[in-house]
Protein backbone atom coordinates (compact mmCIF):
# COMPACT_ATOMS: atom_id res chain seq x y z
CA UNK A 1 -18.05 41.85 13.11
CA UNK A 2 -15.90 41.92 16.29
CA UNK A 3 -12.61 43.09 16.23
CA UNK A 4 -9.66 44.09 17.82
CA UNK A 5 -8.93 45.11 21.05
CA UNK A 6 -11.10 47.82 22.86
CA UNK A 7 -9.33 51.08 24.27
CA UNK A 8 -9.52 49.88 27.74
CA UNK A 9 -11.85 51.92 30.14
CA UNK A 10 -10.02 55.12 32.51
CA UNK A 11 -8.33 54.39 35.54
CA UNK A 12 -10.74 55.00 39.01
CA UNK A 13 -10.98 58.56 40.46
CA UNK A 14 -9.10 58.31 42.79
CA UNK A 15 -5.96 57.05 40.83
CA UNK A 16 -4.16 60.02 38.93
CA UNK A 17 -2.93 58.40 35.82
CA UNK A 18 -1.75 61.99 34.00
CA UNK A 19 0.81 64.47 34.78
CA UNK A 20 -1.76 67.71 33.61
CA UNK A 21 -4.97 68.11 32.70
CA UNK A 22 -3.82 68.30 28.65
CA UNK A 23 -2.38 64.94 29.23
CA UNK A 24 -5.93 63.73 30.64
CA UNK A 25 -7.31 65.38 27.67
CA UNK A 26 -5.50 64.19 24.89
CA UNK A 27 -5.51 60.44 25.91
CA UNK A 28 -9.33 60.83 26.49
CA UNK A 29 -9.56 62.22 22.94
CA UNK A 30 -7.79 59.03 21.70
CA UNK A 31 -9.92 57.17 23.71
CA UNK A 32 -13.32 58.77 22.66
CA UNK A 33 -12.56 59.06 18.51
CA UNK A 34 -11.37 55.08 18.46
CA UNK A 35 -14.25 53.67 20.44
CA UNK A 36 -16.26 56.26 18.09
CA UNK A 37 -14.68 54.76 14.77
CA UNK A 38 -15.02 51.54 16.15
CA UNK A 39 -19.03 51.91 16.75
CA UNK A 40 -20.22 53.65 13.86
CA UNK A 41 -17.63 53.94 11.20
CA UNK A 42 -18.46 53.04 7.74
CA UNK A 43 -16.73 49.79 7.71
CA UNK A 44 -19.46 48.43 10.66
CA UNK A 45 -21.75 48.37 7.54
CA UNK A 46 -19.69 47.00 5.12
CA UNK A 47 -19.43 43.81 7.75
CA UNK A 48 -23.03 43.83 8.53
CA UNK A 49 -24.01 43.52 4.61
CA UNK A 50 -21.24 40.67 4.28
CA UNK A 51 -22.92 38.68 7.66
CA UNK A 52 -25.82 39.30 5.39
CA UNK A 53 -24.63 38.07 2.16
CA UNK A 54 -23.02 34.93 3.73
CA UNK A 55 -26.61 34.55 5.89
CA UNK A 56 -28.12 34.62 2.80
CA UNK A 57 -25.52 32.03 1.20
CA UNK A 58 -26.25 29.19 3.65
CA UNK A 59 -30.21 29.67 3.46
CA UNK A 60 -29.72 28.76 0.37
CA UNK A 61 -28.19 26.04 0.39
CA UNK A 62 -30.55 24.78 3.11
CA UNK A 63 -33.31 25.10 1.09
CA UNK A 64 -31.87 23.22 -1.89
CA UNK A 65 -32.16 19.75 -0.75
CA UNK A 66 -35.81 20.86 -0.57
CA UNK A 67 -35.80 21.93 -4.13
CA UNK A 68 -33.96 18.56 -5.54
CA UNK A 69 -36.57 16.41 -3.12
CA UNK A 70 -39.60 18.65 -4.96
CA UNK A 71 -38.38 17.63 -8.52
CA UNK A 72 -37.44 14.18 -7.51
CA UNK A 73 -34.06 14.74 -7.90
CA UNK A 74 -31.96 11.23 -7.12
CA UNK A 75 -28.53 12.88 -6.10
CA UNK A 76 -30.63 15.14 -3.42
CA UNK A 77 -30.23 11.74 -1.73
CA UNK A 78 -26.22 12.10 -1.32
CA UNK A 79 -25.71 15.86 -2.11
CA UNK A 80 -28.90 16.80 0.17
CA UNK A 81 -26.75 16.15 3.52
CA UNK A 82 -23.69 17.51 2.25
CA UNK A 83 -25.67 21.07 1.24
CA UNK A 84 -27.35 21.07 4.38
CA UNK A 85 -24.06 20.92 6.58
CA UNK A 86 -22.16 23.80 4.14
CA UNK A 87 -25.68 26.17 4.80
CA UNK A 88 -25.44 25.86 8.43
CA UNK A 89 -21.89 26.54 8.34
CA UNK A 90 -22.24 29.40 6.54
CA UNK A 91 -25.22 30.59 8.00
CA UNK A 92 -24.89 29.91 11.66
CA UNK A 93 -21.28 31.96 12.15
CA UNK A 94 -23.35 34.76 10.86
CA UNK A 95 -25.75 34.83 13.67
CA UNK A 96 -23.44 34.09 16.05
CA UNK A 97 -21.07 37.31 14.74
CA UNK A 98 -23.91 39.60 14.83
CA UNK A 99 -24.83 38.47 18.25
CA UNK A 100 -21.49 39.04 19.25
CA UNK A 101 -21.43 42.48 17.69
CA UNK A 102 -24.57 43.81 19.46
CA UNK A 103 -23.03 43.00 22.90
CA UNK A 104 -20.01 45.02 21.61
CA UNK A 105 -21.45 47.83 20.97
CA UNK A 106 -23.18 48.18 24.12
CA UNK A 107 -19.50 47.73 25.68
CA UNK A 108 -18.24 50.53 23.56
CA UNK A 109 -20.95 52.47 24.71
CA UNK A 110 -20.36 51.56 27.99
CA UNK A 111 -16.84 53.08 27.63
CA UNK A 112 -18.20 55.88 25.96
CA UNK A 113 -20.13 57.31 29.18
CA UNK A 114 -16.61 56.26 31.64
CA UNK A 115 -14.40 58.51 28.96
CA UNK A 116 -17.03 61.54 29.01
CA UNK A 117 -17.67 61.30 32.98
CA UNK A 118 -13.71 61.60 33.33
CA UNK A 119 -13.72 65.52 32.11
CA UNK A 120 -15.36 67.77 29.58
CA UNK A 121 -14.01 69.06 26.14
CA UNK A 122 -16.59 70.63 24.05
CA UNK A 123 -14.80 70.01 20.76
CA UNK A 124 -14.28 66.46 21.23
CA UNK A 125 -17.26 65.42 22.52
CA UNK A 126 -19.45 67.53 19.84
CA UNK A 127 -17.47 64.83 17.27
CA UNK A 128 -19.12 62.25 19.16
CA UNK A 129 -22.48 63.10 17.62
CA UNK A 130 -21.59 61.81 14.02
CA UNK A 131 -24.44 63.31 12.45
CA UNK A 132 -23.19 62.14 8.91
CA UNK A 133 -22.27 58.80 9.73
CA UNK A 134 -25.88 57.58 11.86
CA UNK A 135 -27.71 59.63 9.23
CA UNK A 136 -25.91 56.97 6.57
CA UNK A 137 -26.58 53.80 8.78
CA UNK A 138 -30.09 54.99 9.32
CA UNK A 139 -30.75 55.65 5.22
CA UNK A 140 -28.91 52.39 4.09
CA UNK A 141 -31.16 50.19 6.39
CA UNK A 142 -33.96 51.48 5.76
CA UNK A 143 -33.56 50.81 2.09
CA UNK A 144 -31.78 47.56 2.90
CA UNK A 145 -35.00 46.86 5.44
CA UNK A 146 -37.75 48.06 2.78
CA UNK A 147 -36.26 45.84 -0.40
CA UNK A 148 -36.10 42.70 2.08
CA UNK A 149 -39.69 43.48 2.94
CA UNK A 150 -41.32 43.97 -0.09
CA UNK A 151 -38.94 40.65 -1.66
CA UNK A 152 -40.65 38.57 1.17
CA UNK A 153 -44.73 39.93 0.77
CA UNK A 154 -43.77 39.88 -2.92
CA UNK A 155 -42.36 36.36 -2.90
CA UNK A 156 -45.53 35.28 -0.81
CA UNK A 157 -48.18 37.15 -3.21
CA UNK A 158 -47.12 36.15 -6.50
CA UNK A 159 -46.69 32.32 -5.34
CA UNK A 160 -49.07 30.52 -7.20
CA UNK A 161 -50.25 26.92 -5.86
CA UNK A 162 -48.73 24.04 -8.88
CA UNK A 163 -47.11 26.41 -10.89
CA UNK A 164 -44.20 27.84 -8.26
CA UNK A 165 -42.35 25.34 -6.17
CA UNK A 166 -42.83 26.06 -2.21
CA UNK A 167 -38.85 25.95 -2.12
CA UNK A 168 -39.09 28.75 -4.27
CA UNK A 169 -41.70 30.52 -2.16
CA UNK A 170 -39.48 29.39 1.29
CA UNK A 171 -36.19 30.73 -0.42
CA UNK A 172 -37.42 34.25 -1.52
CA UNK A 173 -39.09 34.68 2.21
CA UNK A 174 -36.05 33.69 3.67
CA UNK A 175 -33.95 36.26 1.86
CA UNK A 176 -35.97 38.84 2.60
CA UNK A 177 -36.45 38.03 5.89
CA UNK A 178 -32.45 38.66 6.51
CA UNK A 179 -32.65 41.55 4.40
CA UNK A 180 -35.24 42.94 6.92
CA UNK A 181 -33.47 42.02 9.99
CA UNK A 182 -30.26 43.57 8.63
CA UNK A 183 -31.91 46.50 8.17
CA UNK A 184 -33.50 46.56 11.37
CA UNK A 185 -30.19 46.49 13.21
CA UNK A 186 -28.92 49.23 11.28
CA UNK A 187 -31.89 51.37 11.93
CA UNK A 188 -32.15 50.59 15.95
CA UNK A 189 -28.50 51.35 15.92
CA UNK A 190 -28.98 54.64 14.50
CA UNK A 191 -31.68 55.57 16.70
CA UNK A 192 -29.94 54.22 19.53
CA UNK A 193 -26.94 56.53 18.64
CA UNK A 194 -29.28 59.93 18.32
CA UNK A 195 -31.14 59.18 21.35
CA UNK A 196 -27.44 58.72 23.47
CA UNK A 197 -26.20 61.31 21.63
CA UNK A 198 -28.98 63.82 23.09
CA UNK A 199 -28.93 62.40 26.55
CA UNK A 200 -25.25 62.67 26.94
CA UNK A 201 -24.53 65.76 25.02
CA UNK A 202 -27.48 67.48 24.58
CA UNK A 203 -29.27 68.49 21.90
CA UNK A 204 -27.37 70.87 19.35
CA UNK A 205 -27.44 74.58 19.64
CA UNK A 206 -27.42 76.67 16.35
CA UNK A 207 -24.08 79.17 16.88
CA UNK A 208 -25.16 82.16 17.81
CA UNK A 209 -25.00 84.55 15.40
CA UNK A 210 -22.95 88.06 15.71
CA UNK A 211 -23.89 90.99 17.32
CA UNK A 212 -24.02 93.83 14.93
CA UNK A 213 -21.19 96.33 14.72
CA UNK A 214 -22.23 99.12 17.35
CA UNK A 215 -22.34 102.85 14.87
CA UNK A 216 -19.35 105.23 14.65
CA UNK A 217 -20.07 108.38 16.77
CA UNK A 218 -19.11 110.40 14.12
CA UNK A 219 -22.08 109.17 11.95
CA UNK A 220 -23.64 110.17 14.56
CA UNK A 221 -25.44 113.88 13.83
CA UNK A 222 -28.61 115.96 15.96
CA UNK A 223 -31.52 115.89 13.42
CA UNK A 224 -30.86 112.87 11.78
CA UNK A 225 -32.55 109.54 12.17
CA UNK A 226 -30.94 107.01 14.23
């Protein structure tokens, strides 16, 4: 999940790095929209599902030199190593990349509050919000979350002792285990989004709505209501 190059954080106070105030304004716009991409856009999730498909990849092939040593398999023997090294390869880049990502996103929001303490724009910073975009994160994990959930109590109630293989049983936990977990990042990150989203910029105000058009005098006549 990490990627290129951060927009690197404003200059100190006390250095004046624009000519105007529109200059200041339009390279903290820049600033603001690509850190904002960069956090929540819709390509964050697409990566966190393929972490998950590739975590999911090496756990199982970690789990199949348990399944060849369960049906006495003689090639678990010579292929059992060789599985075992591919799983971890594919499943321990995974972990590490999501690690990786976390800490990135709290330096992106890190260089979200420098940019907004700089100045004030109304219209950019309302964009910041991305109502549609954590609203998606936070439905997509959850249903990511609640299918790896019920795969792993599912897994675990319908195992039945001598019929189902505990490699079986371990596989089916395991994949719903990372299911869940994926999910679970994707949900805190949405929450973690609304909640700086309200600190910083406060909560949304409904427009006002217009004030109605004051009567013509002329309609205006003695005897008749108002």
């Amino acid at each position: 999940m990490p990627g290129p190059t951060l927009p690197p954080p404003p200059p100190p106070a006390y250095v004046s790095g624009w000519p105007d105030r529109s200059a200041l304004l339009a390279d903290r716009g820049r600033a603001l929209e690509e850190l904002r991409r960069r956090s929540l856009g819709v390509h964050r999730v697409l990566l966190l599902w393929l972490l998950a498909v590739a975590a999911i990849i090496g756990w199982a092939l970690l789990v199949l030199p348990l399944q060849q040593l369960e049906q006495r398999d003689p090639t678990g023997f010579i292929l059992g190593p060789l599985f075992a090294v591919l799983g971890l390869a594919s499943l321990a880049p995974s972990v590490v990349a999501v690690v990786l990502a976390v800490r990135r996103d709290r330096h992106i929001s890190q260089l979200l509050d420098a940019w907004l303490r700089l100045d004030s724009h109304p219209p950019t910073d309302d964009r910041l919000r991305s109502s549609g975009l954590s609203l998606f994160w936070l439905l997509s994990s959850l249903t990511v979350g609640a299918f790896g959930l019920w795969t792993s109590f599912a897994g675990a109630a319908e195992a039945r002792p001598g019929r189902d293989a505990y490699s079986d049983v371990v596989l089916v936990m395991g994949i719903g285990f990372i299911l869940w977990l994926t999910g679970l990042i994707g949900v805190v990150k949405a929450v973690r989004h609304y909640r700086w989203a309200v600190r910083v910029l406060g909560p949304r105000t409904p427009a006002s709505a217009p004030a109605p058009a004051p009567a013509a005098v002329d309609d205006v006549r003695p005897g008749v209501g108002p």
